[in-house]
Protein backbone atom coordinates (compact mmCIF):
# COMPACT_ATOMS: atom_id res chain seq x y z
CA UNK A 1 49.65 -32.44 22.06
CA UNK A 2 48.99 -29.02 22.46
CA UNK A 3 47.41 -28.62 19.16
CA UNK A 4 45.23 -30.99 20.35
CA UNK A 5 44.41 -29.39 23.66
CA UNK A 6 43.73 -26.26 22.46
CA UNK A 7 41.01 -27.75 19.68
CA UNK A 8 39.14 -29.33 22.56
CA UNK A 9 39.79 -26.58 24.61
CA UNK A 10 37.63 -24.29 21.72
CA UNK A 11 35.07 -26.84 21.05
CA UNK A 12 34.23 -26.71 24.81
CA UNK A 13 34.26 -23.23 24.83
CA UNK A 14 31.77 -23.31 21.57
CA UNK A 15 29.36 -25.85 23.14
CA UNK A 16 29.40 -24.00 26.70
CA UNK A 17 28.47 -20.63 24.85
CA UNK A 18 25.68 -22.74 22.62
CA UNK A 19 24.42 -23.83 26.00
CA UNK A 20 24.31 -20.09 27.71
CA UNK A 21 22.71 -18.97 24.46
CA UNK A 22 19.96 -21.69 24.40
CA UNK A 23 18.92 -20.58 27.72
CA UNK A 24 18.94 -16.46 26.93
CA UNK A 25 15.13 -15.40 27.96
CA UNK A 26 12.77 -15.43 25.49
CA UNK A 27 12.10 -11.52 25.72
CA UNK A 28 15.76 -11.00 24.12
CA UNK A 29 15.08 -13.63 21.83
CA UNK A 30 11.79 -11.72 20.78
CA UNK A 31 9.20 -14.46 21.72
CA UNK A 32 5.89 -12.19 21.76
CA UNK A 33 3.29 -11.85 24.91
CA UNK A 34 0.50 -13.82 24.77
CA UNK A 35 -1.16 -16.93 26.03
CA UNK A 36 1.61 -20.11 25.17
CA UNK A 37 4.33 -18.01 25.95
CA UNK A 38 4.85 -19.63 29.04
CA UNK A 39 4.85 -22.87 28.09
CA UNK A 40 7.31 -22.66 24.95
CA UNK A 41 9.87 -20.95 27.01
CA UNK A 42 9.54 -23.68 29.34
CA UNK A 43 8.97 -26.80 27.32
CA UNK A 44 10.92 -26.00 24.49
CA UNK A 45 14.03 -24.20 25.72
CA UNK A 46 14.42 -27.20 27.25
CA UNK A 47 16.31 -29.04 24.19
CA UNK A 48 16.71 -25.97 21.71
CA UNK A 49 17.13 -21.94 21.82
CA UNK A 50 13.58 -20.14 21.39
CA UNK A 51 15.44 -18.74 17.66
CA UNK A 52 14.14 -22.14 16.49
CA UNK A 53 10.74 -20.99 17.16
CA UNK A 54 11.28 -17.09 16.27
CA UNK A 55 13.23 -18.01 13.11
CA UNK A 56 10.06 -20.02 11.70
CA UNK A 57 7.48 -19.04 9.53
CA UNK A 58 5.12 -22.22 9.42
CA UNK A 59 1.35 -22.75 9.03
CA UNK A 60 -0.87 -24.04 11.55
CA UNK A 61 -1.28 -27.11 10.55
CA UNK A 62 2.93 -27.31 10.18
CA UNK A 63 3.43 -26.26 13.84
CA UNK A 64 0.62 -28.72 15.22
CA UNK A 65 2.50 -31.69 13.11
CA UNK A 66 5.81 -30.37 14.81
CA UNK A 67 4.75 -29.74 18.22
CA UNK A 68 3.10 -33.27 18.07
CA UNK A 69 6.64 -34.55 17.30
CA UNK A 70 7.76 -33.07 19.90
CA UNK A 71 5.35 -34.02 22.52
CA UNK A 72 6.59 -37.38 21.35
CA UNK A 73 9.93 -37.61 22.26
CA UNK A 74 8.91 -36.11 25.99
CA UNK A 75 8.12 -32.50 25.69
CA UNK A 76 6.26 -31.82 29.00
CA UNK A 77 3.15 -30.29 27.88
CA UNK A 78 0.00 -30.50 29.22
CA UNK A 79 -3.31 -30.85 26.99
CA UNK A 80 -4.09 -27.29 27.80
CA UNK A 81 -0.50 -26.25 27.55
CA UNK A 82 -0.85 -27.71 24.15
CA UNK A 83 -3.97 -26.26 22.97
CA UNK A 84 -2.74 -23.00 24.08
CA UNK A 85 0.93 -23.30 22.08
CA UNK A 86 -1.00 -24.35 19.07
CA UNK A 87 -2.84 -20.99 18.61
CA UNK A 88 0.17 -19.02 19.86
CA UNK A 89 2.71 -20.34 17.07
CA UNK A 90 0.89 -19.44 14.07
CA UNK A 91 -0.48 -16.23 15.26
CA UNK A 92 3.21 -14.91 15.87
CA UNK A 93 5.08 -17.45 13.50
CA UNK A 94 3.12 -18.15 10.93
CA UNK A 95 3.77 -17.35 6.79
CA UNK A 96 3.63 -13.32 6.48
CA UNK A 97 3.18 -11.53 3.26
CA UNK A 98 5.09 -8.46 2.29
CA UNK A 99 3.25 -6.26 4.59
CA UNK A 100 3.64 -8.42 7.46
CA UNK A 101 0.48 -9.95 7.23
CA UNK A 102 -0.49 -13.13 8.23
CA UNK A 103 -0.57 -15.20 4.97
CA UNK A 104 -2.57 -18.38 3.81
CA UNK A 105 -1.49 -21.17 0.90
CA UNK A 106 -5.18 -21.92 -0.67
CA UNK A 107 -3.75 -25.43 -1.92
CA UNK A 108 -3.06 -26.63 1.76
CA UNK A 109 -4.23 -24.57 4.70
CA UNK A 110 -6.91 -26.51 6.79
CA UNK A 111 -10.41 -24.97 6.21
CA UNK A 112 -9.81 -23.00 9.60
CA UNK A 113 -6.32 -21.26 8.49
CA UNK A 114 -8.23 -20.40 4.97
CA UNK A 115 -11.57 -19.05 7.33
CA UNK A 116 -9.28 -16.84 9.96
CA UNK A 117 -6.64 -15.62 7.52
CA UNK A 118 -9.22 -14.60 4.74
CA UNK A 119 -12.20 -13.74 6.97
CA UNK A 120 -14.69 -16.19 4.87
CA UNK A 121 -17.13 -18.55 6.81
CA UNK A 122 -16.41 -22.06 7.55
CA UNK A 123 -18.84 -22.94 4.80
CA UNK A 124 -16.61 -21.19 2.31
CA UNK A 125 -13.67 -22.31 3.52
CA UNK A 126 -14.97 -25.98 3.84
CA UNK A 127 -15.93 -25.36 0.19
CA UNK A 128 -12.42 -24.86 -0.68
CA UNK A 129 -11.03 -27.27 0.85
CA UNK A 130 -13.73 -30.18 -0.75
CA UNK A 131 -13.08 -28.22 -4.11
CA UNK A 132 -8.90 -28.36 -4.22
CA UNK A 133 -9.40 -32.17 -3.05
CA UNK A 134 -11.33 -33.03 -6.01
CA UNK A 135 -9.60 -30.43 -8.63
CA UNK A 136 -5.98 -28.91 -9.66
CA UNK A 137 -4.07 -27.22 -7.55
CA UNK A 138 -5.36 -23.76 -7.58
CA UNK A 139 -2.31 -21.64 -9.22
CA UNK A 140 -4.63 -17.93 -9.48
CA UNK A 141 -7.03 -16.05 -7.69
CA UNK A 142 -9.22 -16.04 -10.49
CA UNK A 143 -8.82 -20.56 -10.31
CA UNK A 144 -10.12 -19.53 -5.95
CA UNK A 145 -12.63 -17.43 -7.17
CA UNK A 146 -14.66 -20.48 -9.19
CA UNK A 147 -15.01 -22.56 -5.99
CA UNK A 148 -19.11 -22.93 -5.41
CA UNK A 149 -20.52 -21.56 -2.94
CA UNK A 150 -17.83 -18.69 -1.71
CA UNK A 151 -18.16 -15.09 -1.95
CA UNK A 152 -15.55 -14.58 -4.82
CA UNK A 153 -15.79 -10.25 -3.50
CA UNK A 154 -14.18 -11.97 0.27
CA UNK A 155 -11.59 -13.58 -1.60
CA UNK A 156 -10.66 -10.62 -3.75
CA UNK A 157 -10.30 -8.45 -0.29
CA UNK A 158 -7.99 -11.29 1.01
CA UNK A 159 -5.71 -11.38 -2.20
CA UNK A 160 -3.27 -9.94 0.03
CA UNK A 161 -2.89 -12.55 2.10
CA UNK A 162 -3.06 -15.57 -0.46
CA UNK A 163 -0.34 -17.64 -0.96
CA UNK A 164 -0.20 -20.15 -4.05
C-alpha cells in the first residue's frame, strides 16, 4: 500500500510540475517580440507549453494548417489575432538553413514562401509553383533554374536558402 502511495504520490508531483512549466512566460521560454506574440502566449499556453511552438521549425503553409486545427477544437483567436499569428510563426519558427536563415523547400512552399524567402516576384514564384505542378519534383538548383519565366541569377543568390 505504500508502494502504491508513493507512485501516485510522484505522478502527481510530475503532472503538477508539467502544469507550472506549461505556464512559465514566454520570455524564458524564448518566444521572440513581435506582433502575434500576444496572442500565442495567450491562446496557446492555454492547452500546451510555448516549447511546442519554440521547438518547431515548420513552413508557412504547415503552421496555417496547424493553427487552423487548432482554432478548431476552440482556440480563442480572433480573425485578426489569426492573421497576425500566421505571419509571426514562420518568421521566428520557420525551416532555417545552416546560417540561420530562413529556408524554403522549392517542391512545396506556396508561391508566397518561395517569393519572400528567395526575393523573386510573385510572377516567378507563381511560375514555379505552375511548373513543379505539371513536372518532377525539382531535386537541383540547376532542375529550379529551367522554370520559364524566372530570373535563374535570383535563384542562384537564394541557393542558400533552398531546400529540396
Amino acid at each position: 500500500m505504500r508502494g502504491a502511495m508513493k507512485v501516485i504520490s510522484t505522478g502527481l508531483l510530475f503532472a503538477l510540475i508539467l502544469i507550472l512549466i506549461a505556464r512559465v512566460p514566454a520570455e524564458a521560454q524564448g518566444l521572440p517580440d513581435g506582433p502575434g506574440k500576444a496572442a500565442i502566449e495567450q491562446s496557446c499556453s492555454l492547452c500546451h507549453g510555448l516549447n511546442y511552438i519554440t521547438q518547431s521549425s515548420r513552413t508557412a503553409s504547415e503552421w496555417r494548417n496547424l493553427v487552423s486545427d487548432m482554432v478548431s477544437r476552440g482556440a480563442p483567436l480572433t480573425l485578426e489575432e489569426f492573421e497576425m499569428v500566421l505571419q509571426y510563426l514562420p518568421t521566428h519558427f520557420g525551416p532555417r538553413n545552416a546560417a540561420g536563415a530562413a529556408s524554403v523547400n522549392a517542391n512545396r512552399a506556396t508561391a508566397r514562401e518561395l517569393e519572400t524567402a528567395l526575393g523573386i516576384s510573385a510572377r516567378e514564384a507563381e511560375a514555379i509553383v505552375r511548373y513543379r505542378q505539371q513536372n518532377p519534383a525539382f531535386r537541383t538548383l540547376e532542375d529550379l533554374k529551367k522554370v520559364p519565366g524566372i530570373d535563374a541569377q535570383k535563384i542562384e543568390a537564394g541557393k542558400d536558402r533552398l531546400l529540396f
